[in-house]
Protein backbone atom coordinates (compact mmCIF):
# COMPACT_ATOMS: atom_id res chain seq x y z
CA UNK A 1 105.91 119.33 88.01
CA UNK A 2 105.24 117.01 91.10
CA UNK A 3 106.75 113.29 90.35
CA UNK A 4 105.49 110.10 91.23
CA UNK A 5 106.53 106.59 91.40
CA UNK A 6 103.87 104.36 89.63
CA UNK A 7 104.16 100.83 91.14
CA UNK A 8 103.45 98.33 88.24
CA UNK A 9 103.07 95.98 91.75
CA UNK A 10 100.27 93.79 92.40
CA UNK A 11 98.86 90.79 93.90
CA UNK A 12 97.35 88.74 90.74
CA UNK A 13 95.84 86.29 92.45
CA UNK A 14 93.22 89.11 94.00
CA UNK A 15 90.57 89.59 91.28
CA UNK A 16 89.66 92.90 93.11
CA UNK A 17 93.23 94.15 93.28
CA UNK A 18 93.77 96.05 90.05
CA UNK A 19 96.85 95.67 87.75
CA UNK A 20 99.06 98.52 86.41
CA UNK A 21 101.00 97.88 83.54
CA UNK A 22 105.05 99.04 82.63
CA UNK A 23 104.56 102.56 81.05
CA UNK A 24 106.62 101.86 78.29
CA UNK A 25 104.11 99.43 76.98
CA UNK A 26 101.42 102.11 76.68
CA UNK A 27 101.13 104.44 73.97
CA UNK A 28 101.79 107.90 74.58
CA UNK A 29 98.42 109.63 74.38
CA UNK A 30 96.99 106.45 76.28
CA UNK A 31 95.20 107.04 79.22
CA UNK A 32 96.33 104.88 82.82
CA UNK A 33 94.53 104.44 86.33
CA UNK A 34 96.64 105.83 88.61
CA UNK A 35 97.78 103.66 91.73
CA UNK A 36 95.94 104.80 94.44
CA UNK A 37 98.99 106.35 96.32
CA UNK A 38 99.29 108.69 93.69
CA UNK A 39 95.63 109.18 94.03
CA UNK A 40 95.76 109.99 97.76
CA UNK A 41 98.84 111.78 97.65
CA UNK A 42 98.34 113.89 94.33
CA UNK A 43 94.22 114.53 94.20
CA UNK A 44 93.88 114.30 97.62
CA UNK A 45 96.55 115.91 99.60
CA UNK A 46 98.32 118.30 97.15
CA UNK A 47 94.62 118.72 95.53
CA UNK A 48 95.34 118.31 92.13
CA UNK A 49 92.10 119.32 89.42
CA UNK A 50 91.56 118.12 85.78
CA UNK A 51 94.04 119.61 83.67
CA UNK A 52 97.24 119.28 86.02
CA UNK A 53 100.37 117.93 84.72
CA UNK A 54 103.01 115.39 86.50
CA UNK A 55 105.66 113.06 85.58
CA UNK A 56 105.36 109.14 86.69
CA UNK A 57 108.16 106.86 86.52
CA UNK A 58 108.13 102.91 87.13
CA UNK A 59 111.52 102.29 87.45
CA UNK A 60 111.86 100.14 84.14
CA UNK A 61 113.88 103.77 82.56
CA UNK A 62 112.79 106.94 81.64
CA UNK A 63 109.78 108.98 82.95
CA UNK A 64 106.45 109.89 81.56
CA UNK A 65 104.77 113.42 81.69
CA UNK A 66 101.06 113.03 81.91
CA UNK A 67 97.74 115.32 82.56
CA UNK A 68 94.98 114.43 84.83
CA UNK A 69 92.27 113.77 83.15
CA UNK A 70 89.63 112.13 85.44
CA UNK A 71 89.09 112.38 88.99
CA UNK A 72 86.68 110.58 91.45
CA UNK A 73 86.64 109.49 94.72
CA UNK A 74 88.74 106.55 94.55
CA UNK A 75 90.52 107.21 91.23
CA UNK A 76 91.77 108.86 89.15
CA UNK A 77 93.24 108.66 85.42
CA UNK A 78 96.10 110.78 83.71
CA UNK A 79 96.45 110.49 79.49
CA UNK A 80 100.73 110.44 78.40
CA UNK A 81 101.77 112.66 76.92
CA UNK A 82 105.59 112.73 76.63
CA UNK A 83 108.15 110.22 77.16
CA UNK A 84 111.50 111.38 78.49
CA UNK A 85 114.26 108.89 78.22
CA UNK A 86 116.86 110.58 80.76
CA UNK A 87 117.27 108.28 83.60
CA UNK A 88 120.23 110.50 85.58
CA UNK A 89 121.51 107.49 86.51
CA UNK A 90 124.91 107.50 88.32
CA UNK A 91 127.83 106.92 86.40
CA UNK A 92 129.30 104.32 88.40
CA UNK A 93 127.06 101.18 89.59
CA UNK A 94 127.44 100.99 92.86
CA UNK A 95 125.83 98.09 95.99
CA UNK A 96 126.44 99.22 99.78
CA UNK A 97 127.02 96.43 101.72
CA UNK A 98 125.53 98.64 104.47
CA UNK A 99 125.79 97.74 108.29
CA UNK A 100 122.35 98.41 109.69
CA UNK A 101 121.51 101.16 112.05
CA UNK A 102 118.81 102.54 114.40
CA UNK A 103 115.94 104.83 113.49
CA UNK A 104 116.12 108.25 111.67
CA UNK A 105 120.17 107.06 111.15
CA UNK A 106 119.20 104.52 108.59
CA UNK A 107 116.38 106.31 106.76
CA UNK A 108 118.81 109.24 106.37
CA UNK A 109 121.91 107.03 105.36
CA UNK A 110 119.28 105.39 102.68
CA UNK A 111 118.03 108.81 101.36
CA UNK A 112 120.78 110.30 100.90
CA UNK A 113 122.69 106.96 99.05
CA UNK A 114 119.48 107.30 96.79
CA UNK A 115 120.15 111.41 96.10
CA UNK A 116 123.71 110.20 95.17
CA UNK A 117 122.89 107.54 92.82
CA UNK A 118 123.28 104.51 94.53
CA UNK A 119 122.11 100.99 92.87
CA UNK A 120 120.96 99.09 95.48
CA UNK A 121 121.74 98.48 99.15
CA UNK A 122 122.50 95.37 100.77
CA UNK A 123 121.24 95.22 104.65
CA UNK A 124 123.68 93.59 106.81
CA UNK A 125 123.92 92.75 110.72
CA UNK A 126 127.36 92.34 112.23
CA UNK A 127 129.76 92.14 115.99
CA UNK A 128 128.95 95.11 116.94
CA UNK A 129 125.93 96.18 115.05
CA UNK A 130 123.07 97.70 116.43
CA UNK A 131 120.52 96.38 114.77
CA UNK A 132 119.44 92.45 114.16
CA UNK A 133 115.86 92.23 112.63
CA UNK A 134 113.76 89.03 113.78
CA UNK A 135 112.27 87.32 110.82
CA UNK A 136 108.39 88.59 111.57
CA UNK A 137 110.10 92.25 111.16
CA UNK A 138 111.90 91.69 108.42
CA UNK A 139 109.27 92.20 105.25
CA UNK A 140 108.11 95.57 107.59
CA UNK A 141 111.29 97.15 108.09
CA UNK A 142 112.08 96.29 104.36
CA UNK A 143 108.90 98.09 103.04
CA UNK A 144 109.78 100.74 105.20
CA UNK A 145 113.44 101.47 103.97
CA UNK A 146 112.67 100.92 99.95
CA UNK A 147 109.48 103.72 100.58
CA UNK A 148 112.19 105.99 101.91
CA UNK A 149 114.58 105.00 99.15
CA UNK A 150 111.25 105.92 96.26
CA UNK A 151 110.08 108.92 98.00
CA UNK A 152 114.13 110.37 97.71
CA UNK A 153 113.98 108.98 93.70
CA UNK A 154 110.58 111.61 93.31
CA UNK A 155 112.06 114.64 94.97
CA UNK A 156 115.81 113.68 93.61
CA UNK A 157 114.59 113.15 89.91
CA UNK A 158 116.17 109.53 89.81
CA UNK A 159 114.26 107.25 87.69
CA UNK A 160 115.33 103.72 88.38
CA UNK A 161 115.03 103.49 92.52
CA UNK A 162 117.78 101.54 94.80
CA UNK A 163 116.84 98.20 95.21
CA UNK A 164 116.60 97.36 99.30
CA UNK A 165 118.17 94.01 99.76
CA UNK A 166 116.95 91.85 102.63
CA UNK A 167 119.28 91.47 105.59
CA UNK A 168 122.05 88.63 105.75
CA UNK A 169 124.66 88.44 108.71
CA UNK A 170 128.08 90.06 107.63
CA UNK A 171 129.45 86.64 107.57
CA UNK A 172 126.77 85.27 105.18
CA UNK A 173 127.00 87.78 102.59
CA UNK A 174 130.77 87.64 102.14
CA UNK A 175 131.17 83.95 102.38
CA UNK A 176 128.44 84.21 99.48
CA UNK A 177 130.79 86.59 97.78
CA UNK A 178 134.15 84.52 98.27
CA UNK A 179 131.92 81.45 96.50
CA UNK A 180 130.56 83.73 94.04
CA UNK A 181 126.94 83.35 94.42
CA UNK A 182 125.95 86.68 93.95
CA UNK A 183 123.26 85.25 91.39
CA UNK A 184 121.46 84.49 93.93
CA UNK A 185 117.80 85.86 93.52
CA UNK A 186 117.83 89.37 95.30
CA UNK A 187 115.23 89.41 98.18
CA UNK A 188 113.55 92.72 98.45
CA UNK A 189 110.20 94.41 98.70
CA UNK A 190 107.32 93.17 97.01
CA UNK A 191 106.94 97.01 95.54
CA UNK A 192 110.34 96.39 93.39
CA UNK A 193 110.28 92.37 92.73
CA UNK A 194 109.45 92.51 89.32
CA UNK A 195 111.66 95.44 89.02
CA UNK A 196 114.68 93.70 90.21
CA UNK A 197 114.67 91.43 87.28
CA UNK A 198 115.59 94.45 84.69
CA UNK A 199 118.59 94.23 82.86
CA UNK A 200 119.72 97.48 84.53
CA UNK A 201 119.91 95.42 87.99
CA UNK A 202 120.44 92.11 86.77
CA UNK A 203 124.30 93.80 86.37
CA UNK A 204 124.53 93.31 89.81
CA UNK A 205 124.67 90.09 90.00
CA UNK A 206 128.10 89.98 88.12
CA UNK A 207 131.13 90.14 90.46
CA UNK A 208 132.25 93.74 91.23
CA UNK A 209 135.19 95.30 89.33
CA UNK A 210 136.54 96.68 92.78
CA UNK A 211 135.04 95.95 95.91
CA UNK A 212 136.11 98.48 98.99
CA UNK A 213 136.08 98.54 103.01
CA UNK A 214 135.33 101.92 104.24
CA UNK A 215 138.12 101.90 107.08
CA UNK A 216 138.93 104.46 110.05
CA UNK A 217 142.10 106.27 109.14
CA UNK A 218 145.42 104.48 110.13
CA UNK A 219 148.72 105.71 109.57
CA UNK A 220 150.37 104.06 106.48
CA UNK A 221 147.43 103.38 105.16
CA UNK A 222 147.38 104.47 101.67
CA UNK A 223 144.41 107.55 101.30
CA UNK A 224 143.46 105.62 97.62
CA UNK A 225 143.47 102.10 97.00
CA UNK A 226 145.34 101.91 93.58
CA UNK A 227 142.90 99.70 91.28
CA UNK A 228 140.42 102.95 91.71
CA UNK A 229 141.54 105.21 89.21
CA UNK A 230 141.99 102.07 87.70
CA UNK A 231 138.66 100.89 87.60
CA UNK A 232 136.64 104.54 87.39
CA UNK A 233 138.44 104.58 83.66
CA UNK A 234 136.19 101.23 82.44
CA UNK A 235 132.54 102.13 80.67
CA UNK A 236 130.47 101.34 83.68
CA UNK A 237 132.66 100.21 86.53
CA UNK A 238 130.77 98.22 89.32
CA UNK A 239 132.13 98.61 93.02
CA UNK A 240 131.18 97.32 96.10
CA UNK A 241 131.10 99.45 99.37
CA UNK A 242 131.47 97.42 102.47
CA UNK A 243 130.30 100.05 105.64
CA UNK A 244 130.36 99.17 109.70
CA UNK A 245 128.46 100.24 112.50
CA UNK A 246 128.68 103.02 114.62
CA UNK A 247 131.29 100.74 116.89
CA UNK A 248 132.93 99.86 113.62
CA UNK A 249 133.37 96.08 112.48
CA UNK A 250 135.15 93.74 114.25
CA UNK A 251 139.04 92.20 113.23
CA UNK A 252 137.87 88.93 112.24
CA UNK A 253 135.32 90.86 109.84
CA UNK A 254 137.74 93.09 108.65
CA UNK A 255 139.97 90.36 107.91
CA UNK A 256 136.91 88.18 105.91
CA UNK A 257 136.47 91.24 104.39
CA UNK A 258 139.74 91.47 102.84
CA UNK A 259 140.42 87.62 102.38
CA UNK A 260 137.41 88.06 99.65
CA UNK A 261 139.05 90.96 97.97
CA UNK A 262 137.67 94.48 99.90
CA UNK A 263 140.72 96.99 99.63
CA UNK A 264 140.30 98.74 103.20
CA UNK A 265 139.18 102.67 101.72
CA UNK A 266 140.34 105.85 103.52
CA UNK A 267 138.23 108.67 103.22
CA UNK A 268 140.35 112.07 104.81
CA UNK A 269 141.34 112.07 108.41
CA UNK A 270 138.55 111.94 110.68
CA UNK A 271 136.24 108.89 111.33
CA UNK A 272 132.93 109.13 109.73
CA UNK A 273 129.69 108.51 111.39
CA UNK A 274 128.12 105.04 109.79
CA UNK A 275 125.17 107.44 108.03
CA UNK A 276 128.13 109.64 106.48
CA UNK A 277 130.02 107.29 105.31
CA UNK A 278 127.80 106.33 102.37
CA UNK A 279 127.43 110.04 101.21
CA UNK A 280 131.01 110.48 101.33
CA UNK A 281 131.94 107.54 99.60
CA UNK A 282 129.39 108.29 96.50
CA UNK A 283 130.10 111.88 96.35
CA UNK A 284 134.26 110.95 96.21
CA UNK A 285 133.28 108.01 93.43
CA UNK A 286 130.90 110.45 91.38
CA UNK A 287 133.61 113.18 91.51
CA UNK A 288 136.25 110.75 90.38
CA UNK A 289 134.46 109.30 87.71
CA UNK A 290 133.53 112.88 86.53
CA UNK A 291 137.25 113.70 86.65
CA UNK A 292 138.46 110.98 84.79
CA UNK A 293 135.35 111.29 82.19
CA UNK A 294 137.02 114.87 81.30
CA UNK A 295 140.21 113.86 81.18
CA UNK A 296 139.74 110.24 78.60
């Protein structure tokens, strides 16, 4: 069955604009407007008829399976009919501090963190990044990146999307980590505001249990920082990934970076491209955590 995210999103103050509410206030059997992406996309593209079953998910846990029930030329309506608590969340909470990068590199490095469970990702510019948004592109780019993160959560089956953090310089966001202010209000997209207040990512405003530079191989450098296994044995372990550019961060970042507590993180022997980096970094911390799940 196709998937779809439905975005409880909406301007209030538009008395045209309609409202959707959380699914898991509705009664299953209750029937729901559907937004009108899922009307385009669903009745209109992939020509859907009365009678056709989905699932829709609004990021506050679980998903819904639902069957069309009305279709005109604007909307549509779907009645619940099953509610399926799985969220196939990751087992380790994770926030890439994510150096940002041009074009099709940045949408890929975002789709796949979202395939691999990531929590959320927070944009950052740096030295020698290649990439510094000016404040009129900001809200754009941002939509652009969390639509890329939802459309990986319907093909991926993940139920509670990456949040898409608004940019900060590499220097801002660790001197906000070194002072603690990660409770901060989280500045993302409009589509997930009211979803970034859940308890699920309200956790990330605590400070990380292990927080970890992704670092081109050096010799002596140990493979495995040793609070790792460490941490990956704790109930729901919270790390932070800290990820350059393509020219890789500069020494006086590197050495912020690990005055605030980032172990430097060798992955193998070969340098990884800055849209790699994030895949193999979740992949190693989902296999270790799987590992160490078998072996408690």
């Amino acid at each position: 069955m196709r998937r779809f995210f439905y975005d409880t999103s909406s301007d209030s103050s538009d008395k045209n604009t309609p409202t959707y509410p959380q699914l898991s206030t509705l009664p299953i059997g209750a029937s729901v407007e559907l937004t009108e992406n899922i009307v385009h996309h669903w009745c209109r593209v992939l020509r859907a008829n009365i009678g056709d079953k989905g699932i829709l998910f609004d990021g506050f846990g679980g998903e819904y399976q639902v069957q069309l029930n009305s279709i005109s030329k604007k909307k549509a309506t779907a009645t619940l009919s099953l509610h399926v608590e799985t969220d196939r969340n990751a087992a380790v909470l994770t926030k890439i501090g994510l150096v940002m990068s041009r074009g099709e590199r940045m949408d890929y490095a975002i789709q796949k963190s979202t395939e691999l469970g990531v929590t959320a990702i927070q944009l950052l510019s740096s030295h020698h990044g290649e990439v510094n948004l000016k404040p009129a592109q900001v809200e754009k780019k941002l939509a652009h990146w969390q639509q890329v993160a939802i459309a990986a959560c319907e093909q991926c089956g993940l139920n509670r999307p990456p949040l898409i953090i608004a940019p900060l310089s590499i220097d801002d966001w660790l001197s906000n980590i070194a002072a603690n202010e990660n409770k901060n209000e989280m500045i993302v997209s409009p589509i997930v505001a009211e979803l970034s207040k859940d308890a699920y990512y309200q956790a990330l405003q605590r400070p990380a249990d292990l927080c970890l530079q992704l670092s081109v191989p050096a010799a002596g450098q140990p493979l495995m920082p040793e609070a790792l296994p460490v941490v990956l044995k704790q109930q729901t372990p919270y790390v932070e990934l800290l990820i350059g550019p393509e020219g890789g961060l500069s020494a006086d970042e590197c050495g912020k970076a690990a005055d605030v507590g980032f172990a430097a993180w060798q992955i193998g022997t070969r340098v990884l491209r800055t849209e790699t980096a994030p895949v193999v970094a979740l992949a190693t911390l989902a296999s270790l955590a799987t590992l160490h799940a078998l072996i408690r």
